[in-house]
C-alpha atoms as a PDB file:
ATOM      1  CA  UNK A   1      97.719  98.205 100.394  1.00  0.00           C
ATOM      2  CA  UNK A   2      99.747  94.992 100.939  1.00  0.00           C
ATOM      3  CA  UNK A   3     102.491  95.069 103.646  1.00  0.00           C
ATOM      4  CA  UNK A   4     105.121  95.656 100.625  1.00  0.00           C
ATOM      5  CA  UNK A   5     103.635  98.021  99.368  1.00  0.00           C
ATOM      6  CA  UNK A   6     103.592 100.508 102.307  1.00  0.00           C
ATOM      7  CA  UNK A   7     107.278  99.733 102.899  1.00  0.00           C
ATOM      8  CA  UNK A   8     108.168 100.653  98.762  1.00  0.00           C
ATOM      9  CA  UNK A   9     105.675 103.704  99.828  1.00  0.00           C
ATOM     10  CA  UNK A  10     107.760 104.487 102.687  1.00  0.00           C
ATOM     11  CA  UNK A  11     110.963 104.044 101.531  1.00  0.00           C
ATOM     12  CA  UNK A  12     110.314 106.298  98.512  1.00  0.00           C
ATOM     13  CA  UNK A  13     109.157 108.818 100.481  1.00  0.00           C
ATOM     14  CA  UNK A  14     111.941 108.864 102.359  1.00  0.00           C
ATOM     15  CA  UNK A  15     114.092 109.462  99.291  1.00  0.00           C
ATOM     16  CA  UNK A  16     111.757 112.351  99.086  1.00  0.00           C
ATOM     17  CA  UNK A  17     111.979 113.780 102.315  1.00  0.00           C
ATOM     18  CA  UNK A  18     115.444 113.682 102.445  1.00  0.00           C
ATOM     19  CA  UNK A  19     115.895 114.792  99.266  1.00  0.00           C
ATOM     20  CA  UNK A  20     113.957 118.264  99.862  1.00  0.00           C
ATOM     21  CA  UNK A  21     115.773 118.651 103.275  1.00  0.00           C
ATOM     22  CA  UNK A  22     119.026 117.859 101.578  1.00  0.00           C
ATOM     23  CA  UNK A  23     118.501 120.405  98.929  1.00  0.00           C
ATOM     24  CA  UNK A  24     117.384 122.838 101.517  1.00  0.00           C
ATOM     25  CA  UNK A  25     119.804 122.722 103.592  1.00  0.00           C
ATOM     26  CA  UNK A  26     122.134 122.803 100.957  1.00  0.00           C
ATOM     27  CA  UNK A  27     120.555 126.438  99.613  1.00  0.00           C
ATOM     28  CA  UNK A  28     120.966 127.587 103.325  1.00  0.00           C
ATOM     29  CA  UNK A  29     124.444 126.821 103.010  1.00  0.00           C
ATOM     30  CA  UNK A  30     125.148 127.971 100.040  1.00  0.00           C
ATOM     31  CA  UNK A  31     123.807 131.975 101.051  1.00  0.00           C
ATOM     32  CA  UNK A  32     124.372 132.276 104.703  1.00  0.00           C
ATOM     33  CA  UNK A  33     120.044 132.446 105.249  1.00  0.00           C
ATOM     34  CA  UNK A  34     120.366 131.275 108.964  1.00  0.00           C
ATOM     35  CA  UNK A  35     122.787 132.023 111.135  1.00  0.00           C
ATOM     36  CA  UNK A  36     122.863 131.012 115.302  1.00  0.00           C
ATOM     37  CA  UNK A  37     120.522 132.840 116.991  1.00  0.00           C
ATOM     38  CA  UNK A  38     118.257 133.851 114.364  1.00  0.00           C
ATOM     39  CA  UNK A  39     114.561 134.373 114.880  1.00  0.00           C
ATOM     40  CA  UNK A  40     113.224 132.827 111.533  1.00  0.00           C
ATOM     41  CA  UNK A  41     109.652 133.781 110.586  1.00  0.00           C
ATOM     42  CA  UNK A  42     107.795 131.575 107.922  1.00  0.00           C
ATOM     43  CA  UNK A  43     105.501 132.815 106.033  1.00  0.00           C
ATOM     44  CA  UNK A  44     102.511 130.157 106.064  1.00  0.00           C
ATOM     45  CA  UNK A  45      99.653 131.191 103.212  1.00  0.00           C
ATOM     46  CA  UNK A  46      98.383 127.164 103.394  1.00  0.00           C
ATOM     47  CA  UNK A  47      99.907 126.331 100.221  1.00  0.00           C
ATOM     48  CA  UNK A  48     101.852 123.130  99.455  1.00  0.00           C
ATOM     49  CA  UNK A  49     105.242 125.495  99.081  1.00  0.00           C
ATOM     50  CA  UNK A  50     104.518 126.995 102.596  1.00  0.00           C
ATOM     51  CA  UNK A  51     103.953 123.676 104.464  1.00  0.00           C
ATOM     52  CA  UNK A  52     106.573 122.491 102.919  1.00  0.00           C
ATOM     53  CA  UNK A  53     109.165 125.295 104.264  1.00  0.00           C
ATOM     54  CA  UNK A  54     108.056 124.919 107.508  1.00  0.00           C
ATOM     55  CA  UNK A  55     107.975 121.339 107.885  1.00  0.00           C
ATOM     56  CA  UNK A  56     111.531 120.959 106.287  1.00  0.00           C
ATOM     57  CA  UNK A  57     112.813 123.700 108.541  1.00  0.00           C
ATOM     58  CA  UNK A  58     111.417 122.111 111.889  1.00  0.00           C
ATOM     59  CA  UNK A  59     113.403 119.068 110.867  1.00  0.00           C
ATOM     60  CA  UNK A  60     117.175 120.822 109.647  1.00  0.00           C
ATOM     61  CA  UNK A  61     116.579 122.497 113.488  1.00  0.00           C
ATOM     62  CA  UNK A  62     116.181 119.700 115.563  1.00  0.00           C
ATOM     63  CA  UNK A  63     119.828 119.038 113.743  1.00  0.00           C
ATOM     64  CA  UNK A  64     121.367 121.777 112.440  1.00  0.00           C
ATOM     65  CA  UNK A  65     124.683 122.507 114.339  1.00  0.00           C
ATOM     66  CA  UNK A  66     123.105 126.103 115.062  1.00  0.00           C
ATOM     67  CA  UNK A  67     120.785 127.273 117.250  1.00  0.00           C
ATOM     68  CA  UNK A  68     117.460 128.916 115.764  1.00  0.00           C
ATOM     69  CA  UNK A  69     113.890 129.851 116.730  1.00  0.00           C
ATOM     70  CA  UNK A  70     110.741 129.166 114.277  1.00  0.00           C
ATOM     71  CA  UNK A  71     108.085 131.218 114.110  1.00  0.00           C
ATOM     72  CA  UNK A  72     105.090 130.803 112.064  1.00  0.00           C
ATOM     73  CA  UNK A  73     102.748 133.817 110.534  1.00  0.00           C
ATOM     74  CA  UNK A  74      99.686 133.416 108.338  1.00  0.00           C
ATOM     75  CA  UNK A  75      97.540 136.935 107.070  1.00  0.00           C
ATOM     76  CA  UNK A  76      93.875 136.133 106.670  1.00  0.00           C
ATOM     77  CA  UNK A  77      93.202 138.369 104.022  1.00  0.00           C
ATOM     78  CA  UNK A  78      89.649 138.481 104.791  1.00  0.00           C
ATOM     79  CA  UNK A  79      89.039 136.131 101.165  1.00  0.00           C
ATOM     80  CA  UNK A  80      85.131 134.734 101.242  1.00  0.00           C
ATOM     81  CA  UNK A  81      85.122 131.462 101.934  1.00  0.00           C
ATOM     82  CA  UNK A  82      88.717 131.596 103.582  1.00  0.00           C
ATOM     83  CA  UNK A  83      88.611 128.588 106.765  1.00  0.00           C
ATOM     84  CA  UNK A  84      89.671 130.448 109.670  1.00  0.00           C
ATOM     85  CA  UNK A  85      90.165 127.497 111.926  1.00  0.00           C
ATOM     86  CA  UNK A  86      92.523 125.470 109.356  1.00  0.00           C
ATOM     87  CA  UNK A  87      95.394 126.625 109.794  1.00  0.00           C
ATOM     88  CA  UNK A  88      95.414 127.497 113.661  1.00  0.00           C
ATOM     89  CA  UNK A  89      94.142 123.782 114.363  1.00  0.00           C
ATOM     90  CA  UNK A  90      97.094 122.489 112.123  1.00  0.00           C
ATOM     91  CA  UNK A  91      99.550 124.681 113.781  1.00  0.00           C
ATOM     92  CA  UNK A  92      98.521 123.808 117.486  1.00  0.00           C
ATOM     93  CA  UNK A  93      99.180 120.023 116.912  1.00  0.00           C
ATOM     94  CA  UNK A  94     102.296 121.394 114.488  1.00  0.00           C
ATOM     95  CA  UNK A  95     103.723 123.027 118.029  1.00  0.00           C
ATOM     96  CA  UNK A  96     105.598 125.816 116.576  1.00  0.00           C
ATOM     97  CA  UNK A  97     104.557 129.409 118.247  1.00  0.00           C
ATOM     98  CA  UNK A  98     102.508 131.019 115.266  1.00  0.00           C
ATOM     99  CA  UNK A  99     100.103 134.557 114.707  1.00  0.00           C
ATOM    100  CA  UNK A 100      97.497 134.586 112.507  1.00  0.00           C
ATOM    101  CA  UNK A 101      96.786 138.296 111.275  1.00  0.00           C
ATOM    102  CA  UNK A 102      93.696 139.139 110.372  1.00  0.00           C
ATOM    103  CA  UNK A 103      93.852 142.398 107.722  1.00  0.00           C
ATOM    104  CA  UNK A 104      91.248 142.620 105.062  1.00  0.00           C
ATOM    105  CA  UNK A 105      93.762 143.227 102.146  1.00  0.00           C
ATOM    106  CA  UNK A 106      91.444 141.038  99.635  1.00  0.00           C
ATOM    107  CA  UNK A 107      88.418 143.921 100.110  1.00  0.00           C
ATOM    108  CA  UNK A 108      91.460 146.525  98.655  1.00  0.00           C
ATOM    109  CA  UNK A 109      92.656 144.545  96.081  1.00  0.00           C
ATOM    110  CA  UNK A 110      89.324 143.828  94.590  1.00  0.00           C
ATOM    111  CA  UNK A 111      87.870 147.502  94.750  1.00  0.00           C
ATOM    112  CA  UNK A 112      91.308 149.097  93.101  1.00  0.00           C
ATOM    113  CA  UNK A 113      92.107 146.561  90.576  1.00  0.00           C
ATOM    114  CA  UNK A 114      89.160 146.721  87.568  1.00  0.00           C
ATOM    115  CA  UNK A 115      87.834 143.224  86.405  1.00  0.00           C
ATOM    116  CA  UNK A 116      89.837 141.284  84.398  1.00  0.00           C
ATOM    117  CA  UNK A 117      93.260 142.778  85.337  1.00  0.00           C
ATOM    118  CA  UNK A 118      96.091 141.281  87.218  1.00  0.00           C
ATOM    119  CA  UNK A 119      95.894 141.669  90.915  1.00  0.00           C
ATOM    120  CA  UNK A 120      99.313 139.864  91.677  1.00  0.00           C
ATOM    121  CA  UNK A 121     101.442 143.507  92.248  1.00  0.00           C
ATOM    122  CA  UNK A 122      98.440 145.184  94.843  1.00  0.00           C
ATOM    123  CA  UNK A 123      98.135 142.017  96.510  1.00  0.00           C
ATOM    124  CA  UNK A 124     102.064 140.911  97.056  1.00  0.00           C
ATOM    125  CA  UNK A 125     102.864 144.971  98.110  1.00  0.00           C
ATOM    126  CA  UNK A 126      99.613 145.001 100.924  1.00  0.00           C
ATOM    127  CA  UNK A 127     101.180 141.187 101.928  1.00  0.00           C
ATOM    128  CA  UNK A 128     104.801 142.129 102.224  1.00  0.00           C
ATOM    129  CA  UNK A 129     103.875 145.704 104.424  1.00  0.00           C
ATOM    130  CA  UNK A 130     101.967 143.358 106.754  1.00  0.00           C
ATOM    131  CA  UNK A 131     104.694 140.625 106.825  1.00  0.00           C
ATOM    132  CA  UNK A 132     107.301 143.492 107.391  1.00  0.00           C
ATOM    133  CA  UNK A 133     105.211 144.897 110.692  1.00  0.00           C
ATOM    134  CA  UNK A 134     104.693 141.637 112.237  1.00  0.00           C
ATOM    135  CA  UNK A 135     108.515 140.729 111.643  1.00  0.00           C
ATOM    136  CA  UNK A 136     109.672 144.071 113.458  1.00  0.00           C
ATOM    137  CA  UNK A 137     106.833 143.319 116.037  1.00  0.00           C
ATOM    138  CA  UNK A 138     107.984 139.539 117.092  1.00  0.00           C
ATOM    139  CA  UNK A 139     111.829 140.601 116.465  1.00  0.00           C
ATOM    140  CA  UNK A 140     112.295 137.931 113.466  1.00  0.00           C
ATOM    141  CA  UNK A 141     115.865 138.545 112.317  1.00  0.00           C
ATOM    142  CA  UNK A 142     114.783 136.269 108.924  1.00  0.00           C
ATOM    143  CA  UNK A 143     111.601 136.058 107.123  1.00  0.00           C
ATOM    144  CA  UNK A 144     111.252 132.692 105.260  1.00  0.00           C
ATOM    145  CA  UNK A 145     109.017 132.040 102.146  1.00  0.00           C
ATOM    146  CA  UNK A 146     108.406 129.296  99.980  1.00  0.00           C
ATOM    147  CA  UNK A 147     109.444 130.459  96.807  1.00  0.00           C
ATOM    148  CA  UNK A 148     111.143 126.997  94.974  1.00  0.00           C
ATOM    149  CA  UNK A 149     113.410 126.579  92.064  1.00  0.00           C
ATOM    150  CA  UNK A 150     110.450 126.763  89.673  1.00  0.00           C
ATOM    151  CA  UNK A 151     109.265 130.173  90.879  1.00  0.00           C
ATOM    152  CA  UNK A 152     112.950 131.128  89.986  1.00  0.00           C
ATOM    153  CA  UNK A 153     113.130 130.276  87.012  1.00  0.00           C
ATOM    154  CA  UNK A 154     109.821 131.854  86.120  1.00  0.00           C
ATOM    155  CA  UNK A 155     110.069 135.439  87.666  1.00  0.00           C
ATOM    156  CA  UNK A 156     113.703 134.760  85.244  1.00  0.00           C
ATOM    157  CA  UNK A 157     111.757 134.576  82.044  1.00  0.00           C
ATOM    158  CA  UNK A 158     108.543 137.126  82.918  1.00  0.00           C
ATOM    159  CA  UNK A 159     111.504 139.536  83.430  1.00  0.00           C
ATOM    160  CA  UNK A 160     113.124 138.839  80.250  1.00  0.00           C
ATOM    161  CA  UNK A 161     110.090 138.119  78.103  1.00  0.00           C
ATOM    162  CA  UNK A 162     107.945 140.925  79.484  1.00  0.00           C
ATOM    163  CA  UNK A 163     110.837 143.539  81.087  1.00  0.00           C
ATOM    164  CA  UNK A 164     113.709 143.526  79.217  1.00  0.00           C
ATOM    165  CA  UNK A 165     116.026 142.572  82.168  1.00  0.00           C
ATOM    166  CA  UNK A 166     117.855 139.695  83.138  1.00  0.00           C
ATOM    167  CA  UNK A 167     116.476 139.431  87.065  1.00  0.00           C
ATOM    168  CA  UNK A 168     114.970 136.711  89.094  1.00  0.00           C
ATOM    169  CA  UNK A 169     113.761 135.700  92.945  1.00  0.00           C
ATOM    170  CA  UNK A 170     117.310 135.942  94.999  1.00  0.00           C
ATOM    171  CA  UNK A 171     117.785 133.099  97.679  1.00  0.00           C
ATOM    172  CA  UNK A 172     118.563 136.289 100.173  1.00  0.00           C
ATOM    173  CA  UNK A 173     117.371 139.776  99.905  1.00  0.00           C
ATOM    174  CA  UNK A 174     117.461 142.595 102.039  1.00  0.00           C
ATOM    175  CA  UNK A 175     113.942 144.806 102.002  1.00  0.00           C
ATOM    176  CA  UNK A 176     114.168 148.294 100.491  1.00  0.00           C
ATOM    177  CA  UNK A 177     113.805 149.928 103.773  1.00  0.00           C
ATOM    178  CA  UNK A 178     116.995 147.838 104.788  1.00  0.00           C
ATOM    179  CA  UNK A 179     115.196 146.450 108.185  1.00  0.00           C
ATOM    180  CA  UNK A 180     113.874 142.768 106.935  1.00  0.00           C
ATOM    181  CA  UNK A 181     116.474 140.206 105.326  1.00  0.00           C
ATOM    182  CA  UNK A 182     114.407 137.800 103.553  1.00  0.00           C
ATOM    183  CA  UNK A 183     115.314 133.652 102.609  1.00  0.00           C
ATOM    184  CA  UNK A 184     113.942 131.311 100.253  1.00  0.00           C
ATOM    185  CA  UNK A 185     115.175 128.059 101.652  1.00  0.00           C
ATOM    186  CA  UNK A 186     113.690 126.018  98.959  1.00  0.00           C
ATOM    187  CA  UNK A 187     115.157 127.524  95.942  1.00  0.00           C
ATOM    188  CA  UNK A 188     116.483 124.169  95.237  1.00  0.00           C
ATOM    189  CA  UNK A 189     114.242 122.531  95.220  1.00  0.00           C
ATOM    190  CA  UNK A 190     111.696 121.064  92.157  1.00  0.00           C
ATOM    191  CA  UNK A 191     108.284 121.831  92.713  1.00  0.00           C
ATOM    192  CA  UNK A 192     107.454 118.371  91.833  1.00  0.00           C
ATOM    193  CA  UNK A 193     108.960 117.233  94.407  1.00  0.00           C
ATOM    194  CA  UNK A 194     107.382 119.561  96.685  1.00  0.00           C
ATOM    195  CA  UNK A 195     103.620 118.188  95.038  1.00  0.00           C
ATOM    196  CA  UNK A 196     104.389 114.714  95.928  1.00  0.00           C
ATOM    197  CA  UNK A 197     105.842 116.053  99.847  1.00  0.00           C
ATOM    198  CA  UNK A 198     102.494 117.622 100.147  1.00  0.00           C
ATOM    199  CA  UNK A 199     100.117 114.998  98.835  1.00  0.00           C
ATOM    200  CA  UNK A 200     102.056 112.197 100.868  1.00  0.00           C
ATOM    201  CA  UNK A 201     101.766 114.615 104.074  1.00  0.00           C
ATOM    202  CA  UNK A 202      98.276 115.221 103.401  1.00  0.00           C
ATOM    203  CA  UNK A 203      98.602 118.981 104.503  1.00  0.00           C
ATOM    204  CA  UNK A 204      95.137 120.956 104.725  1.00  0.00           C
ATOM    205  CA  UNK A 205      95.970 123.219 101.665  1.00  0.00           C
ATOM    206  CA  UNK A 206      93.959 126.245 101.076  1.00  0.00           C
ATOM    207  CA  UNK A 207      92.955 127.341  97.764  1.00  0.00           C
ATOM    208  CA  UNK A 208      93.993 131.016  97.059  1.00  0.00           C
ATOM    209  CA  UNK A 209      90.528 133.393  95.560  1.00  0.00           C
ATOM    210  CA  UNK A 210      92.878 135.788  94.337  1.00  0.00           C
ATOM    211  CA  UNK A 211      96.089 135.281  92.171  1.00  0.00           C
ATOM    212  CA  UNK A 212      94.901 132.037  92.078  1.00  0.00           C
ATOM    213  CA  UNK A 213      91.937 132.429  90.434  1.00  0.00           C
ATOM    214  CA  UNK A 214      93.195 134.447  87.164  1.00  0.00           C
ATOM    215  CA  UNK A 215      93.854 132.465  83.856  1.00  0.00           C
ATOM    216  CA  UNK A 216      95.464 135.157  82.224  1.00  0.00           C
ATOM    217  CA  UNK A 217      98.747 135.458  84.306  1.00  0.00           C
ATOM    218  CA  UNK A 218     101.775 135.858  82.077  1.00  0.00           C
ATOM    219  CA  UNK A 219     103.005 133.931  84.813  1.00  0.00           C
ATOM    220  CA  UNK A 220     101.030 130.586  83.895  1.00  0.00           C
ATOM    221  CA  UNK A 221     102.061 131.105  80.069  1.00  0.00           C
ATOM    222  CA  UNK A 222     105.927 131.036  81.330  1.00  0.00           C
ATOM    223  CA  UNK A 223     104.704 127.947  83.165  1.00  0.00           C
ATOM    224  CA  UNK A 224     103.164 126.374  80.559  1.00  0.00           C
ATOM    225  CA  UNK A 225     106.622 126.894  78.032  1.00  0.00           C
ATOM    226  CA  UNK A 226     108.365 125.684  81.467  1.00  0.00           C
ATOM    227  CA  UNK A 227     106.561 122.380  81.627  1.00  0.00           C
ATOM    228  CA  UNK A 228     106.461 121.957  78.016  1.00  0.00           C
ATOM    229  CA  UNK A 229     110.647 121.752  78.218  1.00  0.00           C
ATOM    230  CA  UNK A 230     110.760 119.948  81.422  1.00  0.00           C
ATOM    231  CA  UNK A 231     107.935 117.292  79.363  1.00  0.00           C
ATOM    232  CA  UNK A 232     110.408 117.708  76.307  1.00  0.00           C
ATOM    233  CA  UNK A 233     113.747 117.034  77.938  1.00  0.00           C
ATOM    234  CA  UNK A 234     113.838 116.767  82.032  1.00  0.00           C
ATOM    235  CA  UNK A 235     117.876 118.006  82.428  1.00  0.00           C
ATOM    236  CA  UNK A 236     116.571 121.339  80.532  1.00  0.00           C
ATOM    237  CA  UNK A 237     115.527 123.269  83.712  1.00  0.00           C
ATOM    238  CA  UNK A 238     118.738 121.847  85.863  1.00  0.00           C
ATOM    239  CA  UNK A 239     121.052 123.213  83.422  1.00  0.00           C
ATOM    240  CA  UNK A 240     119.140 126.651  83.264  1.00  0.00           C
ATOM    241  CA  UNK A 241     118.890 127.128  87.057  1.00  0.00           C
ATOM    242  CA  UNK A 242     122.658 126.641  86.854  1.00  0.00           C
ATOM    243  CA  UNK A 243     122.972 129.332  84.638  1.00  0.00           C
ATOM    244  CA  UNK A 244     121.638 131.451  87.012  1.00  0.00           C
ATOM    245  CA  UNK A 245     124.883 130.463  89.329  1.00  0.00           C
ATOM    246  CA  UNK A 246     127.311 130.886  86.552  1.00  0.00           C
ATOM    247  CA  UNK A 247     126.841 134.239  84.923  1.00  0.00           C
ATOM    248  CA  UNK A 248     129.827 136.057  83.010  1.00  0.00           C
ATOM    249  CA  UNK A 249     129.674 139.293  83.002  1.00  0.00           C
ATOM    250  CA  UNK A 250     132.143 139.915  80.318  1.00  0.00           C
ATOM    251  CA  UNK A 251     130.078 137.816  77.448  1.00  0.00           C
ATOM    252  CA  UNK A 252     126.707 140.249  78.402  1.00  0.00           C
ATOM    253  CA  UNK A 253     125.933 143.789  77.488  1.00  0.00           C
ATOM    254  CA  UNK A 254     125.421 145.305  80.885  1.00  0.00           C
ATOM    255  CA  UNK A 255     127.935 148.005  80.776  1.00  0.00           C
ATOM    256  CA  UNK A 256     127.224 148.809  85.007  1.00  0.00           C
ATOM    257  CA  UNK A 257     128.758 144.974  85.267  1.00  0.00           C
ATOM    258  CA  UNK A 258     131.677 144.920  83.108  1.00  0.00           C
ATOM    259  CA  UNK A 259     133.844 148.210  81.873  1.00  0.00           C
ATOM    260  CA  UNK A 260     133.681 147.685  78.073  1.00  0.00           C
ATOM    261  CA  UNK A 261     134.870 150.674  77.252  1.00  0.00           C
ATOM    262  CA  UNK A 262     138.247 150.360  79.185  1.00  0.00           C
ATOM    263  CA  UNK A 263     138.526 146.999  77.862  1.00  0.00           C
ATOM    264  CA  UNK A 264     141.955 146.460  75.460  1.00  0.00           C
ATOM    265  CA  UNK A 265     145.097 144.017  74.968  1.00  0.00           C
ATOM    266  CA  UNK A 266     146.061 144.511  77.765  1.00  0.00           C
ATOM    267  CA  UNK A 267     143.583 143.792  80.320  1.00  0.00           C
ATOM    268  CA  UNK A 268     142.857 140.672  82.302  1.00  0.00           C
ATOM    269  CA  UNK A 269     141.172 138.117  79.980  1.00  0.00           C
ATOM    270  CA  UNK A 270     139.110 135.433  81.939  1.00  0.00           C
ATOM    271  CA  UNK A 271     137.616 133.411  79.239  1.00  0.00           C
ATOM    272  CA  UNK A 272     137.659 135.978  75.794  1.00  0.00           C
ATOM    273  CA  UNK A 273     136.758 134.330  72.744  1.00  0.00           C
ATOM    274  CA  UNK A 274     137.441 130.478  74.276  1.00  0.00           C
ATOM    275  CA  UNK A 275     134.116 130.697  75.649  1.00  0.00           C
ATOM    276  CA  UNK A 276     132.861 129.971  72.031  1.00  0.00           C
ATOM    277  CA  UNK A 277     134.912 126.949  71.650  1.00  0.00           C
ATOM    278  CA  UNK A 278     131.665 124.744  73.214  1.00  0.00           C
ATOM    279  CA  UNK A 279     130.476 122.360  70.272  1.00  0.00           C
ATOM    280  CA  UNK A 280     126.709 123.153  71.605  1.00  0.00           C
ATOM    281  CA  UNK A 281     127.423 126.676  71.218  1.00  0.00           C
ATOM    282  CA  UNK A 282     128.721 127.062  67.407  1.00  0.00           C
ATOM    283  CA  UNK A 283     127.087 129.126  65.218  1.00  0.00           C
ATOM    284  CA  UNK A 284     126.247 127.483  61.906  1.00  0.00           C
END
């Protein structure tokens, strides 16, 4: 590589970086996730999205105008072939404090879920009762994972396509038994993006056995329509992850968001039937 080449390399990868931190920090922002004082434990699986997370987050703290404590955790699920020493080795010269737990959850997901079926449910309930002990155990007062815009937009669709409900990832979450509030600090950010931040890093990733090992998933058909619009028209997934921002309740069905049946003359009227007036929304 000639000597202007590694500076275009550089400088474009600093567009990256500071594009992903940007967008991250932007996210945090937006939802409150971090707040002074907060103990924030990241989830590390050895993924590109995990790296990622934590990488972006060391550098928003040596900056942020808050005070907050990292705190990495990796479960060893006990997966053949898994490379125990990866991650510790990578988090030693990383120098964040970090606890690898070793739980064989891979041994119970394989014996209760028959051949061919999807393991993702099993496997992400055993994963988040582990992540919620260790998080009461080290007093983490946030528990970050590295879910990204992409993941958003396709637990959106599964839950339309396949269950009937408009749902998705939220940036911020509290747990059902109300003790863990969980972030997703990348949920702006494009998954592309996070590829290129990974390759350019050159972070040890680890291949998952598990979820990622199934064909099947009605999650990689929702990909596959995903990257056939992205492919077809790049704006297409900006404008839908915006949608997610800008709901109306009014112009839905959902009854438990908007009183339809005490609607009349002479209620308050936020958009009524202007909201059709959009040329790209005119029904032929």
């Amino acid at each position: 590589m000639t000597r202007l080449q590694e500076q275009k390399h550089s400088a474009n990868f600093n567009k990256l970086r500071k594009r992903l931190e940007r967008n991250c920090a932007k996210a945090i922002t937006d939802y409150g996730m971090i707040e002074e004082g907060d103990k924030v434990m990241v989830c590390l699986s050895g993924g590109k999205d995990s790296y990622t997370l934590l990488d972006t987050l060391s550098a928003l703290q040596s900056r942020a105008p808050i005070s907050f404590d990292l705190f990495a955790m990796n479960l060893d699920q006990k997966q053949p072939g898994f490379p125990e020493d990866v991650l510790p080795n990578y988090l030693d010269e990383f120098g964040v404090p970090y606890q690898i737990v070793e739980q064989d959850t891979y041994s119970v997901v394989k014996a209760k879920i028959p051949e061919g079926k999807t393991m993702c449910s099993l496997c992400s309930r055993l994963r988040r009762g582990v992540i919620y002990r260790v998080a009461g155990e080290i007093g983490a007062t946030k528990i970050a994972l590295g879910h990204h815009r992409e993941d958003i937009l396709e637990t959106f669709f599964l839950n339309m396509f396949f269950g009937g409900r408009l749902k998705s990832m939220p940036p911020k979450l509290v747990s059902d038994d109300g003790k863990n509030v969980v972030i997703r600090p990348l949920a702006y950010c494009q998954e592309k993006d996070i590829a290129r931040y990974a390759r350019a890093r050159e972070f040890p990733i680890i291949p998952c056995t598990l979820c990622g090992s199934q064909e099947n998933l009605q999650r990689k058909q929702i990909r596959k329509i995903l990257d056939e619009w992205d492919a077809a028209d790049p704006k297409r997934l900006d404008t839908i992850f915006r949608s997610l921002k800008h709901t109306t309740p009014s112009h839905l069905l959902d009854k438990n968001l908007f009183d339809f049946e005490g609607l009349n003359v002479t209620s308050e009227v936020l958009e009524g039937d202007i909201a059709f007036d959009d040329p790209l929304l005119v029904l032929n």
